[in-house]
C-alpha atoms as a PDB file:
ATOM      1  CA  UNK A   1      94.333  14.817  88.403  1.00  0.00           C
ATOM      2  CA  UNK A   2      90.675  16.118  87.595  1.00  0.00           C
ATOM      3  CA  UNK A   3      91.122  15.310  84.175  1.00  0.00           C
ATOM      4  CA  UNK A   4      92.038  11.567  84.738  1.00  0.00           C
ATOM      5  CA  UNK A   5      89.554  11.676  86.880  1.00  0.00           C
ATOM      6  CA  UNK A   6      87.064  12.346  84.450  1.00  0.00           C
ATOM      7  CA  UNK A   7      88.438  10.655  81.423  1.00  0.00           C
ATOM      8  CA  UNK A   8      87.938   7.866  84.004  1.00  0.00           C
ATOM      9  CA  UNK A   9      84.154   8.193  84.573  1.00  0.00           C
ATOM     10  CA  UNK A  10      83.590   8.778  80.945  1.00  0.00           C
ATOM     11  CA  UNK A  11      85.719   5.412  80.347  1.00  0.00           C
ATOM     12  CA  UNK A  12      82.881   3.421  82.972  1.00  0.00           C
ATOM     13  CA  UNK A  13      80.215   5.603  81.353  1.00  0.00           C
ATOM     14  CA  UNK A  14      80.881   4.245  77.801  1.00  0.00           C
ATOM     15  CA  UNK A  15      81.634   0.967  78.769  1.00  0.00           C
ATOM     16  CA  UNK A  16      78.212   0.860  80.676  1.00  0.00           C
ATOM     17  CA  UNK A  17      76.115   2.010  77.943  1.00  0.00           C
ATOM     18  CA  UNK A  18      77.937  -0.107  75.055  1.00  0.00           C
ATOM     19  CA  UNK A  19      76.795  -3.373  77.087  1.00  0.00           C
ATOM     20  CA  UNK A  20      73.783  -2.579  77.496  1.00  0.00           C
ATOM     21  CA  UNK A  21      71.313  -4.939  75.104  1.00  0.00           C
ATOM     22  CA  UNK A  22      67.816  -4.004  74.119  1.00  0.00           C
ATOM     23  CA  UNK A  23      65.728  -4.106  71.206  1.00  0.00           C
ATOM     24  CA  UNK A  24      67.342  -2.300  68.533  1.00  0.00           C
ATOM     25  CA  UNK A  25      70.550  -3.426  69.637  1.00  0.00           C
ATOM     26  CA  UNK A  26      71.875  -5.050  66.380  1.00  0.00           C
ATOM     27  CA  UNK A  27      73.060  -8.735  66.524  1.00  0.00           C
ATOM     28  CA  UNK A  28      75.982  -8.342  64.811  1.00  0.00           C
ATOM     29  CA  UNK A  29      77.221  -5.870  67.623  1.00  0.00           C
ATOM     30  CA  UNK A  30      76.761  -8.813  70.090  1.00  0.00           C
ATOM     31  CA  UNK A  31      80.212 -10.805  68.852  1.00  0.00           C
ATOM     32  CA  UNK A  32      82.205  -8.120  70.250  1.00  0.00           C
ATOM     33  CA  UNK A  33      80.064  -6.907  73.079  1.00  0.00           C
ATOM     34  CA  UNK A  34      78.574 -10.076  74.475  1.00  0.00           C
ATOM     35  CA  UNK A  35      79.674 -13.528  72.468  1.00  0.00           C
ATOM     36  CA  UNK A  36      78.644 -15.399  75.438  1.00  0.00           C
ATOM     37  CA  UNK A  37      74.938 -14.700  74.356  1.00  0.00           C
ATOM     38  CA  UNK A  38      75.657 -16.169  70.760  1.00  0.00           C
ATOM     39  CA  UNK A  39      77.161 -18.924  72.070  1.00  0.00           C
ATOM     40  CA  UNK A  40      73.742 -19.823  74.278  1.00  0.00           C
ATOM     41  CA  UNK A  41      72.181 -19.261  71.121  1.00  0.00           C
ATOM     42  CA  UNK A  42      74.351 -21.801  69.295  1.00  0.00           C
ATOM     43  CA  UNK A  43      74.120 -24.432  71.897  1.00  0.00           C
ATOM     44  CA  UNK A  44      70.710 -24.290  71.708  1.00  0.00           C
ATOM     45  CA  UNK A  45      69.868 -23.910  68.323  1.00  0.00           C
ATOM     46  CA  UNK A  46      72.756 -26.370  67.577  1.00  0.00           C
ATOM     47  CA  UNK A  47      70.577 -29.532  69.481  1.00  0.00           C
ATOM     48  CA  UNK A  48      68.661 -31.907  67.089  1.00  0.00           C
ATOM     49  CA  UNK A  49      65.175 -32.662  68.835  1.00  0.00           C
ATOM     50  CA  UNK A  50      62.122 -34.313  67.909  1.00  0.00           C
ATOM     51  CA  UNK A  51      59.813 -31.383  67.004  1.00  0.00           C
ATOM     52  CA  UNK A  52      62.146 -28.553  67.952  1.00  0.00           C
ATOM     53  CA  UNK A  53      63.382 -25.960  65.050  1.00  0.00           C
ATOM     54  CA  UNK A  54      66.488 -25.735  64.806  1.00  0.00           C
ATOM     55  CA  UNK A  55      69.432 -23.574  63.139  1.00  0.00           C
ATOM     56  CA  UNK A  56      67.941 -23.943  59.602  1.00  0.00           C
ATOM     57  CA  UNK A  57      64.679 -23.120  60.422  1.00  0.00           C
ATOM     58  CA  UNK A  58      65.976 -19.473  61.707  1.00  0.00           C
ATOM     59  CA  UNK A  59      68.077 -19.704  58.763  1.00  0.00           C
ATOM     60  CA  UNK A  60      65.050 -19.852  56.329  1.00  0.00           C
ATOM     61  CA  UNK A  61      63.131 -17.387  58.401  1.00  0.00           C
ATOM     62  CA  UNK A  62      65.655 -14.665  58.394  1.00  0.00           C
ATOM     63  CA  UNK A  63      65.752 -15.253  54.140  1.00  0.00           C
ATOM     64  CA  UNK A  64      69.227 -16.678  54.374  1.00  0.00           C
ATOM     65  CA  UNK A  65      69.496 -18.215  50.718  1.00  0.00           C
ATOM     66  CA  UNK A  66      69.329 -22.124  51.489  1.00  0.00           C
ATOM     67  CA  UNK A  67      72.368 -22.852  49.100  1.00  0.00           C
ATOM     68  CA  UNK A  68      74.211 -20.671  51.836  1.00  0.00           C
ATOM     69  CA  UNK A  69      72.355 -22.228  55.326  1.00  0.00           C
ATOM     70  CA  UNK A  70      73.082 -25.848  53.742  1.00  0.00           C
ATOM     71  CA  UNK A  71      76.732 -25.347  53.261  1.00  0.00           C
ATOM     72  CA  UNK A  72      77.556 -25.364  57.667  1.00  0.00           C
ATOM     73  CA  UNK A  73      75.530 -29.185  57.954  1.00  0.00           C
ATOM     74  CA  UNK A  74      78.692 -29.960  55.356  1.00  0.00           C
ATOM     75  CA  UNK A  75      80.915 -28.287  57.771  1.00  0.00           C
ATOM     76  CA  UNK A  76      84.007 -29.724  59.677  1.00  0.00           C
ATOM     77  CA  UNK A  77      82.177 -27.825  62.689  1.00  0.00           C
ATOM     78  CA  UNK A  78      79.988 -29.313  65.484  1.00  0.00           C
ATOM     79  CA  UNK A  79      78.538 -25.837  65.450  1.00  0.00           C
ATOM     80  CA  UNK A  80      76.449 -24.600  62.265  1.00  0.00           C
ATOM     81  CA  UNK A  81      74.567 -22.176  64.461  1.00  0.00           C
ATOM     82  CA  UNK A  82      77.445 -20.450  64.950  1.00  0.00           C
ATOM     83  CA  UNK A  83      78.469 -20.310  61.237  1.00  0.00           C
ATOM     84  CA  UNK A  84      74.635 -18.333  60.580  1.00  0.00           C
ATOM     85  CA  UNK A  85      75.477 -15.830  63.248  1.00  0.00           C
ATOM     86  CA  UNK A  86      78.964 -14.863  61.178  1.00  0.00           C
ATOM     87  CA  UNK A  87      76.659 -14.858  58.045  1.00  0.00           C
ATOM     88  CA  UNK A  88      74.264 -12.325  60.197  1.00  0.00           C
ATOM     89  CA  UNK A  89      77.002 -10.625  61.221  1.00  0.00           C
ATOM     90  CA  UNK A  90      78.407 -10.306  57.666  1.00  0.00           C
ATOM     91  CA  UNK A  91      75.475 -10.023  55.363  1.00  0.00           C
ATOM     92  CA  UNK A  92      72.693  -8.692  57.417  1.00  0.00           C
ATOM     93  CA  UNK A  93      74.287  -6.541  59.940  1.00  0.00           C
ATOM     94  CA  UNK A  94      70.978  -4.304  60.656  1.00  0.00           C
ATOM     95  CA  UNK A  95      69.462  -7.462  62.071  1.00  0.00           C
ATOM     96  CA  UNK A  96      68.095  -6.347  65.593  1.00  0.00           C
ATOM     97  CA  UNK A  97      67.561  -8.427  68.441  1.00  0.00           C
ATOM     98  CA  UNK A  98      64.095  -7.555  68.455  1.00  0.00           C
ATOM     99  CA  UNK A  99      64.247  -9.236  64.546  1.00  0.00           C
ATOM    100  CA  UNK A 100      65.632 -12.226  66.278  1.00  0.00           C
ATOM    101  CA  UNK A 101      63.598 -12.477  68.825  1.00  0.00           C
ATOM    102  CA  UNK A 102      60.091 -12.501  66.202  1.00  0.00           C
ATOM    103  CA  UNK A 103      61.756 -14.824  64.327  1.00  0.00           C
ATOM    104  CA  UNK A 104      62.479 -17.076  67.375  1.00  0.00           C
ATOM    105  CA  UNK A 105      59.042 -16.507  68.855  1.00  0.00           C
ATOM    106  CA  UNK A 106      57.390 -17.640  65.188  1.00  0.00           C
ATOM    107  CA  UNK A 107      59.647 -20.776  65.544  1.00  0.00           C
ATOM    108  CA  UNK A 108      58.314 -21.377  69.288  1.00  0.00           C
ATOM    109  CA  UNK A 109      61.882 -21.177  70.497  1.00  0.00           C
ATOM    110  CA  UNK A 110      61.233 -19.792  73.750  1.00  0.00           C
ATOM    111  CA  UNK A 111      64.456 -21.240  75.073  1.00  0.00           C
ATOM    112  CA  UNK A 112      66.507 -19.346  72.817  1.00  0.00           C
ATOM    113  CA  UNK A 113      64.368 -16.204  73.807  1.00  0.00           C
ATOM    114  CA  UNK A 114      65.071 -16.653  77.141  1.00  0.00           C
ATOM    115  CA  UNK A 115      68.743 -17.038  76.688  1.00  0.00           C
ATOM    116  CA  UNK A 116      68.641 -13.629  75.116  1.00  0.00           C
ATOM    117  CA  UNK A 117      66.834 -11.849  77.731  1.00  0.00           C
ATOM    118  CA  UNK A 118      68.350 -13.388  80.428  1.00  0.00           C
ATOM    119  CA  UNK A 119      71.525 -12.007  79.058  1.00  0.00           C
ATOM    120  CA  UNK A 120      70.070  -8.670  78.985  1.00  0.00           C
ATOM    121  CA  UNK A 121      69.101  -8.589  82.361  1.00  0.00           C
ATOM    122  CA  UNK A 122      72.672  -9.288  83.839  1.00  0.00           C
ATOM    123  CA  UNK A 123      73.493  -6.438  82.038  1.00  0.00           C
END
């Protein structure tokens, strides 16, 4: 029973500390650990506004080729943002949130930074 016990509180233990966000967590670790965060991002990067940057603009900050970024406005999909976060999560899986969030910041997307933090305060 004292084993189960503590195979238990090692279970809550790991789950704990493998939701926790900060910094150097790495973006690509988000789709499995909190997807509800890169779907806020989507939403938000998704909206076309007067003066607002958008998905492409992160796209061309983060060095995403723009022969790549340019292929998701082509897209069947009401969501491009969404389509750069699988080619973060595929091609530049070191990306940190701490990368996103001076990319965002450059881009005055406070909204988006907001999303992100409030997401790692819940946490």
């Amino acid at each position: 029973m004292l084993s189960t016990v503590i195979v238990s509180d090692f279970k809550v233990l790991f789950i704990s500390a493998y939701q926790t966000m900060n910094d150097k967590t790495l973006v690509c670790s988000l789709f499995e650990s909190d997807s509800d965060v890169i779907g806020d991002m989507a939403v938000l990067l998704d909206r076309q506004k007067l003066g607002l940057k958008n998905w492409s603009h992160l796209a061309a900050k983060l060095n995403i080729p723009r022969k790549v970024f340019k292929t998701f406005e082509t897209c069947n999909t009401s969501n491009p943002a969404e389509g750069l976060f699988e080619i973060l999560k595929v091609h530049f899986p070191k990306t940190t949130i701490r990368d996103l969030i001076s990319h965002l910041e450059d881009l005055h997307r406070l909204d988006v930074v907001n999303a992100i933090k409030k997401s790692t305060k819940g946490k």
